[in-house]
Protein backbone atom coordinates (compact mmCIF):
# COMPACT_ATOMS: atom_id res chain seq x y z
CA UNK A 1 0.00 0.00 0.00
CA UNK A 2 1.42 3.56 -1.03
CA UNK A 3 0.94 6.92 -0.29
CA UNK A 4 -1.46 7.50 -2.93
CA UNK A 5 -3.90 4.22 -1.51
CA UNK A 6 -3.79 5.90 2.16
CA UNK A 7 -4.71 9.52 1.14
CA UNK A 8 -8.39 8.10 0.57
CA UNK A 9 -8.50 7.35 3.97
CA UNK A 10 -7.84 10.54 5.25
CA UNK A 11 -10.67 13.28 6.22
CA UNK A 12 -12.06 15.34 3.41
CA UNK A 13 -10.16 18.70 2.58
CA UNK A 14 -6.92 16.91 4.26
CA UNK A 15 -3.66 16.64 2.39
CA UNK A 16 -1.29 14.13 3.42
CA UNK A 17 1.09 17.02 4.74
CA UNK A 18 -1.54 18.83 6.56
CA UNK A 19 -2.07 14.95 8.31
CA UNK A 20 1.58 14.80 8.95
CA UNK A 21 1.83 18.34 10.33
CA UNK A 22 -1.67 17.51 12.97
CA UNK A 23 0.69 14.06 13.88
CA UNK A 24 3.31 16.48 14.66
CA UNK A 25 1.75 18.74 16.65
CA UNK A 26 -0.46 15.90 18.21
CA UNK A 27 3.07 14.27 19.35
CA UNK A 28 4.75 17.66 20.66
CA UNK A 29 1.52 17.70 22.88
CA UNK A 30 2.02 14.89 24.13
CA UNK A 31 5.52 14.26 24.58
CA UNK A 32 5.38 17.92 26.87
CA UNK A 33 2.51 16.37 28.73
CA UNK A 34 4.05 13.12 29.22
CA UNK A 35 7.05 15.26 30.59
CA UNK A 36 4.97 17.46 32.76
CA UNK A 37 3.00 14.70 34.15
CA UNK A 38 6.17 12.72 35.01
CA UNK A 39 8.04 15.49 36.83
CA UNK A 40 4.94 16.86 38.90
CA UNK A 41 4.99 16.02 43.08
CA UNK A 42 2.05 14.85 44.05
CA UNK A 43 1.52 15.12 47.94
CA UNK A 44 -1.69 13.48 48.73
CA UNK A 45 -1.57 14.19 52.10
CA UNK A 46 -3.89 17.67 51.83
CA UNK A 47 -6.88 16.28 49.71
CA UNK A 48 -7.44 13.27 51.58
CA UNK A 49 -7.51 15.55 54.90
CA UNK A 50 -9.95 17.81 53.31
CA UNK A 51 -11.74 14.86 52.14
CA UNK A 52 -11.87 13.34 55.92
CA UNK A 53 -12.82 16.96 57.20
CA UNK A 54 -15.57 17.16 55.00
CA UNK A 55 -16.33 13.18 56.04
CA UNK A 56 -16.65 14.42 59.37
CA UNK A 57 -18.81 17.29 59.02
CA UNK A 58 -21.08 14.80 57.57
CA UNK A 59 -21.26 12.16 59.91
CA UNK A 60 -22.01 14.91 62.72
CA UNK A 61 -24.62 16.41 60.81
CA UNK A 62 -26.55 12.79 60.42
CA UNK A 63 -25.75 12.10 63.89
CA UNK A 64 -27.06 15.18 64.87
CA UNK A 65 -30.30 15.70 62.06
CA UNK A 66 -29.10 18.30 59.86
CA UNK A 67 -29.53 16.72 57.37
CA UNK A 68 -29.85 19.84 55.16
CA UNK A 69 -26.14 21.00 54.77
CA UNK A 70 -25.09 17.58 52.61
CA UNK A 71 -28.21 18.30 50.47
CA UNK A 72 -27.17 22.41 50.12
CA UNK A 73 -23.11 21.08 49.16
CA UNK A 74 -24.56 18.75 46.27
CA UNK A 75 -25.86 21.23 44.68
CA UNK A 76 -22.53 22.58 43.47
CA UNK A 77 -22.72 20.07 40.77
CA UNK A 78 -25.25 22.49 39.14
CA UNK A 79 -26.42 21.05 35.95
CA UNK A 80 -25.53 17.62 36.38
CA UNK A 81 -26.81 17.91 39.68
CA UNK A 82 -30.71 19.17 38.16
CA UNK A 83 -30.85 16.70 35.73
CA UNK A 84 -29.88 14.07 37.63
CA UNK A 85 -32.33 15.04 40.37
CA UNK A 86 -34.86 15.69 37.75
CA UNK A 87 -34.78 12.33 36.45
CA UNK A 88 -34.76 10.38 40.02
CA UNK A 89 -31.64 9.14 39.43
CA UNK A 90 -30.50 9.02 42.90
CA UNK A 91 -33.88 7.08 44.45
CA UNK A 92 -33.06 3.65 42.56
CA UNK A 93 -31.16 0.33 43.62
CA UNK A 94 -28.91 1.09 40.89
CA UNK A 95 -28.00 4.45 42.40
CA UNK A 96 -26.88 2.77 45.74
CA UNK A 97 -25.13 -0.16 43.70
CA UNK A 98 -23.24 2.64 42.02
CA UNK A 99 -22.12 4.30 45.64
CA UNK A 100 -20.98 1.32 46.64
CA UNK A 101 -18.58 0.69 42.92
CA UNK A 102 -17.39 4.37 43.85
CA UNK A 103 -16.57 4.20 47.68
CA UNK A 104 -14.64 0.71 46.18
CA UNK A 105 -12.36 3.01 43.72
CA UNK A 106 -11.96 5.76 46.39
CA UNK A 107 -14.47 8.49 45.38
CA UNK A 108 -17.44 8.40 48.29
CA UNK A 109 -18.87 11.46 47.78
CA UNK A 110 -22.29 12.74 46.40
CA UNK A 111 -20.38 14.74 43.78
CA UNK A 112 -18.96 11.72 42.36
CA UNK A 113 -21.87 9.39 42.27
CA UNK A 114 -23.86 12.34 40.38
CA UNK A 115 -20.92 12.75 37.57
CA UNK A 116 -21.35 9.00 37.34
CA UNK A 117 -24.92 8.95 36.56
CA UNK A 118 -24.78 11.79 34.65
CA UNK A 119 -21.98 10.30 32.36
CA UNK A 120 -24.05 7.05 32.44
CA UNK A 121 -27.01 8.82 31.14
CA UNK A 122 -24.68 11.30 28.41
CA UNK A 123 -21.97 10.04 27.12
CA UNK A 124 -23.44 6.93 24.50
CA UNK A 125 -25.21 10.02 23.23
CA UNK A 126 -22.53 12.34 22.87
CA UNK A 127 -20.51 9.29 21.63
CA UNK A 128 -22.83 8.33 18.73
CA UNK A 129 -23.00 12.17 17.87
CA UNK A 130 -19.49 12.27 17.02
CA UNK A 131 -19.69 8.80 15.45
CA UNK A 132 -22.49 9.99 13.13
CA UNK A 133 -20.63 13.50 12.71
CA UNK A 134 -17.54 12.04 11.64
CA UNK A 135 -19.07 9.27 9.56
CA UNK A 136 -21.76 10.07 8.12
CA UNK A 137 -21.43 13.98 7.48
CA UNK A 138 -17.70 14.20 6.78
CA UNK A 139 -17.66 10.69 5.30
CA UNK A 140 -14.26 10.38 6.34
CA UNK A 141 -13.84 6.62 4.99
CA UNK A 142 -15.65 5.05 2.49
CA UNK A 143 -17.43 3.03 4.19
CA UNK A 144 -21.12 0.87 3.57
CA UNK A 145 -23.96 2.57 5.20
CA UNK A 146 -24.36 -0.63 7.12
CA UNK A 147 -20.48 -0.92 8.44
CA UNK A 148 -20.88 3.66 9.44
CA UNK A 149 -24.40 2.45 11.46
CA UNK A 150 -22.58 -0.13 13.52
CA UNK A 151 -19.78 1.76 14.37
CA UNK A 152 -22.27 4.37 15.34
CA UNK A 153 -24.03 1.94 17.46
CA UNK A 154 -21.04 0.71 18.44
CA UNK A 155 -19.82 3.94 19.93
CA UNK A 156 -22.57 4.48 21.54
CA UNK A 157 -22.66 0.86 23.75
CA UNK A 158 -18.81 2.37 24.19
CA UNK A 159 -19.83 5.45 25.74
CA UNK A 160 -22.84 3.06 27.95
CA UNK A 161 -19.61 1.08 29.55
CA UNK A 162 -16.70 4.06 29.63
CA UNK A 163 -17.69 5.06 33.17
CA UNK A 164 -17.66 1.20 34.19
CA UNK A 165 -14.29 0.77 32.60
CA UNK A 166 -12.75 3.50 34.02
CA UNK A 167 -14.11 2.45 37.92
CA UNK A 168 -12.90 -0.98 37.74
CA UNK A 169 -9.36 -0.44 36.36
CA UNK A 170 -9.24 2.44 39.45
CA UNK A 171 -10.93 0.01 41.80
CA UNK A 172 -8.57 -2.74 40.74
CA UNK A 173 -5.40 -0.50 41.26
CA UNK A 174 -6.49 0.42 44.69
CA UNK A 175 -6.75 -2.80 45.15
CA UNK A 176 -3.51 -3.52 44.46
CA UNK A 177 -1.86 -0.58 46.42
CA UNK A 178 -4.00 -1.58 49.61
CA UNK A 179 -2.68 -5.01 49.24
CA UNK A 180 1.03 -3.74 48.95
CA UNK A 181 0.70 -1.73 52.01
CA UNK A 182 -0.99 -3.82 54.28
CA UNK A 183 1.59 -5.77 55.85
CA UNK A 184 3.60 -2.89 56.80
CA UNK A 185 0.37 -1.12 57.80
CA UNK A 186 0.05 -4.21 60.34
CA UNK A 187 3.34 -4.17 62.04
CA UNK A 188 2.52 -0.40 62.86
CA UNK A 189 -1.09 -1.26 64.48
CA UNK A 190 0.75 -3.78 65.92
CA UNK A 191 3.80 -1.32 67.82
CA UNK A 192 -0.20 0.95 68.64
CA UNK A 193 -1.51 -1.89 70.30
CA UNK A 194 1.43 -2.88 72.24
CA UNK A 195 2.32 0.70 73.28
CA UNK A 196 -1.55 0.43 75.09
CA UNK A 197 -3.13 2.71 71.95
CA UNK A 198 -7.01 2.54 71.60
CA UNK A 199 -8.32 1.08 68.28
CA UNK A 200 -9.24 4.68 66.84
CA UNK A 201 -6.26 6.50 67.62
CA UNK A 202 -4.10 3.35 66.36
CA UNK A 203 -6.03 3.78 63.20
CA UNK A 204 -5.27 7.66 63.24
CA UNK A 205 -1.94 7.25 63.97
CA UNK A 206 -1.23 4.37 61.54
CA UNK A 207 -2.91 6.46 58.72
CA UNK A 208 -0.84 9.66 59.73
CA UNK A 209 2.96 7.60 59.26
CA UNK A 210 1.32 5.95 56.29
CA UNK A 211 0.53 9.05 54.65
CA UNK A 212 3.36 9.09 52.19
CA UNK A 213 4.18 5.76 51.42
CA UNK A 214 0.49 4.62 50.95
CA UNK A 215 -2.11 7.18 50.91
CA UNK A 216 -5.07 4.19 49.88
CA UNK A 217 -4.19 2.76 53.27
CA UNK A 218 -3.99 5.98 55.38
CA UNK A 219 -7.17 6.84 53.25
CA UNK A 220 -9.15 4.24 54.43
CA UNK A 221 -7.68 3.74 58.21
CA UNK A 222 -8.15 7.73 58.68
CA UNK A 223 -11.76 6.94 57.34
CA UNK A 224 -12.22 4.27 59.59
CA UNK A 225 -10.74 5.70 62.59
CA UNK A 226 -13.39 8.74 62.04
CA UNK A 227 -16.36 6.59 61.56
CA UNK A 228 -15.28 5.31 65.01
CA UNK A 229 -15.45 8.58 66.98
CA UNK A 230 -18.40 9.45 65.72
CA UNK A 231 -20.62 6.25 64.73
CA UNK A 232 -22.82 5.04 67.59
CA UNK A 233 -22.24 1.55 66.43
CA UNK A 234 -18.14 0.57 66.15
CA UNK A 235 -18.78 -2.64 64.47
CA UNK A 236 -20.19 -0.86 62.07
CA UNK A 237 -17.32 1.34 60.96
CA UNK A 238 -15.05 -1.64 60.46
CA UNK A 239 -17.80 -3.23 58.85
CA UNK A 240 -18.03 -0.06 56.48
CA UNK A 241 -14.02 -0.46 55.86
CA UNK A 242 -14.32 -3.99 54.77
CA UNK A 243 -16.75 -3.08 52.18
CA UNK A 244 -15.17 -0.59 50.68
CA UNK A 245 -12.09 -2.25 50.40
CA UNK A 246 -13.74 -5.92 49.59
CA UNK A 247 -9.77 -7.64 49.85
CA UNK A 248 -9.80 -10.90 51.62
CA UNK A 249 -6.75 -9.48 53.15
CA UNK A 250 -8.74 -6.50 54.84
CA UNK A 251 -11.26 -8.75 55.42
CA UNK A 252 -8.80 -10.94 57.88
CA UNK A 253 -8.23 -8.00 59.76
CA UNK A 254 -11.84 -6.68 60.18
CA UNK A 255 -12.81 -10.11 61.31
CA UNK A 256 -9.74 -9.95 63.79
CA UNK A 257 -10.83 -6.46 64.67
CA UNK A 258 -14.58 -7.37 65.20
CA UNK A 259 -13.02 -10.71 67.20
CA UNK A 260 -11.13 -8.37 69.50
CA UNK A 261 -13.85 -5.77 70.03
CA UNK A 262 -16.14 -8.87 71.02
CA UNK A 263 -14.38 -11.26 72.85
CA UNK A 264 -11.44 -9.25 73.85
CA UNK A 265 -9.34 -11.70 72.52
CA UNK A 266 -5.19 -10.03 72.49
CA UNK A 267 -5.17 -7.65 70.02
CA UNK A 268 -1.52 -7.22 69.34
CA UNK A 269 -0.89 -11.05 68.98
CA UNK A 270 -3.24 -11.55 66.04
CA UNK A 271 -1.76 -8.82 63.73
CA UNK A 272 1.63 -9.61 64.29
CA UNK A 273 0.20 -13.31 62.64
CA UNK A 274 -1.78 -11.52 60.24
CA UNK A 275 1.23 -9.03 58.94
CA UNK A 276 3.59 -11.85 58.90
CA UNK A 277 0.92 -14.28 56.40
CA UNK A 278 0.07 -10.82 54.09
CA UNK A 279 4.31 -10.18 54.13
CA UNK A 280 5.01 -13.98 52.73
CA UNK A 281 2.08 -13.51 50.38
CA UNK A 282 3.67 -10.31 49.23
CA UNK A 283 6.66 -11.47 48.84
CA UNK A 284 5.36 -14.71 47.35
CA UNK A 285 3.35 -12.88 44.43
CA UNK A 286 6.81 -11.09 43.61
CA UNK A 287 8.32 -14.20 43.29
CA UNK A 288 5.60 -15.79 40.85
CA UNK A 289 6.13 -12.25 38.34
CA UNK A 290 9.98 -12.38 38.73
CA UNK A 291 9.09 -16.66 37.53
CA UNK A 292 7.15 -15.39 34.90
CA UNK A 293 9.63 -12.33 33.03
CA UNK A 294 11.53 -15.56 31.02
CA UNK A 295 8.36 -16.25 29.32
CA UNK A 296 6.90 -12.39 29.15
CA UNK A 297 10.60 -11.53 27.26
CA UNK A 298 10.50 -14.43 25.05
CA UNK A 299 8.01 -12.57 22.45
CA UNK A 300 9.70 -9.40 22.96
CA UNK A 301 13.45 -10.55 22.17
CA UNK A 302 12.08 -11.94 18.92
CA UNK A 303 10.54 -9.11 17.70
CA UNK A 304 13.06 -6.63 18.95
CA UNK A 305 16.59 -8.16 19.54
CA UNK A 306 17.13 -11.00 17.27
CA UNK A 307 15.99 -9.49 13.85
CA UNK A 308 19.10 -6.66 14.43
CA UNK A 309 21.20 -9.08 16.24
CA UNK A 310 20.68 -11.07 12.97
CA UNK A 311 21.59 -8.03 10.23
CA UNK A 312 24.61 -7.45 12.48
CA UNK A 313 25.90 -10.43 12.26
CA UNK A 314 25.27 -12.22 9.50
CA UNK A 315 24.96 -8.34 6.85
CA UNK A 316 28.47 -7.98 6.79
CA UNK A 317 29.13 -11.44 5.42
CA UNK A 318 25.87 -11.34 3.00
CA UNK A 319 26.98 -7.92 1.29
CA UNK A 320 30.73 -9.18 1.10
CA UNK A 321 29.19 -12.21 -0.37
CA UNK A 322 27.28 -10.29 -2.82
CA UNK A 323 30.41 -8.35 -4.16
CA UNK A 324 32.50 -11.57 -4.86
CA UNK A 325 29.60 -12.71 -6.64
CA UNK A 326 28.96 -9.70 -8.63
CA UNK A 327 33.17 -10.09 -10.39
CA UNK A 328 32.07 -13.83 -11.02
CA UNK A 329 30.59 -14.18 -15.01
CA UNK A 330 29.02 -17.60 -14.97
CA UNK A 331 29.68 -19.20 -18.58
CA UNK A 332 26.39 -19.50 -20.83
């Protein structure tokens, strides 16, 4: 395929140079991006205690019937938040099913479960729009009107699962830093317990020294530790950190927790177990992906390494090859 084959391809009122020079610029956009993005410092540690403040305020203001003040801040939303409301989004199993997916990848406020619905509810629209804009009224590709309609529709069931996408590869790399940072998490509620700490300010302290080095765990311990204070129920706060979590990991230590809180079984001892099964587990996972890199690289080094490993070694004697042959006149 040449140059001439591709330019049919291409947008109408596009030259091939004008598609080269929008690469370009698309690249140089990038790249600085990519370089921005890399060399930014990201300190955690303010949002998630504005995000615990603003937790706070709103578990005093159930406790306490004013009830008002979390409908008044949802409001800041604006349109999302009207049509949303409008349509009774918010009043359905699916709505609550959706909190829950959300609290899972970290976001657990009202702002976030209305963008969700609201991108739910928009985006296979605004999807299929462009589809049908760029199909079917530039005619950028010259294509059946059968194969433009199912890419339409096809963009649109895109846009349906985007938002669903997007929460479960967060909610899976959570997952994965909670389950990194356990273990050492552990061993420090385990030095709380022995140096006489209560469960909520082991929690608080934990999530303070784990602020830097894993702020999904201080996250959800300085969560934890305020649904303690101010929930009438404590059960129910550890109960509340299991499900958002939902890692059998966290769920060993909630049922320890809830064990200890009941029976007032030794705290201290069980953690120091627990920390010492979630270290070898860690340590055993790193093990299995260090087993599997042979077998990852094999593809790779075929590709990539032999085919110029190849032309280095063997060109030099194929081209000196070629030259003897060219002074050789076979008879007729």
């Amino acid at each position: 395929m040449n140059i001439a084959d591709l330019v049919q391809y291409l947008p109408a009122g596009m030259s091939p140079d004008d598609a080269i020079l929008a690469s370009a610029a698309l690249a140089a956009v990038l790249t600085v991006l990519a370089v921005w993005n890399s060399l930014l410092v990201r300190d955690p540690t303010a949002a998630r205690i504005r995000e615990l403040a603003r937790r706070r305020d709103a578990l005093m203001g159930d406790i306490k019937g004013a009830g008002r003040h979390h409908h008044m801040r949802s409001k800041s939303l604006g349109m999302m938040h009207r049509v949303v409301a409008k349509l009774k989004l918010l009043r359905n199993d699916q709505a609550r099913a959706a909190a829950d997916k959300l609290a899972k990848a970290g976001h657990r406020s009202r702002d976030a479960l209305v963008a969700y619905l609201f991108l739910k509810l928009c985006l296979p629209t605004v999807f299929g729009s462009l589809a049908g804009f760029v199909f079917f009224e530039l005619e950028a590709y010259s294509l059946s009107p059968l194969i433009r309609l199912l890419v339409v529709l096809g963009s649109m069931v895109a846009g349906l699962f985007a938002p669903d996408i997007y929460l479960k590869n967060a909610t899976d790399k959570r997952r994965d830093k909670i389950r990194k940072g356990l273990p050492d998490a552990l061993d420090l509620m385990v030095i709380c317990a022995e140096a006489g700490l209560s469960l909520d300010s082991a929690l608080k302290r934990v999530a303070r020294e784990m602020a830097l080095s894993s702020a999904e765990i201080a996250d959800e311990f300085g969560l934890t530790s305020v649904e303690i204070g101010f929930l009438p129920d404590r059960m129910q706060a550890l109960k509340n950190l299991m499900r958002r979590c939902d890692l059998p990991a966290v769920r060993g230590v909630v049922n320890t927790l809830l064990q200890s809180e009941r029976y007032g079984t030794p705290l201290a001892q069980s953690l120091r177990v627990l920390s010492a099964e979630y270290r070898n587990e860690r340590l055993l996972k790193a093990e299995e992906k260090a087993a599997r890199l042979p077998a990852v690289l094999t593809v790779p080094m075929i590709l990539f390494v032999l085919p110029p490993l190849f032309v280095v070694l063997i060109g030099p004697g194929i081209l000196r090859f070629v030259d003897a042959m060219k002074g050789v006149h076979l008879p007729h």
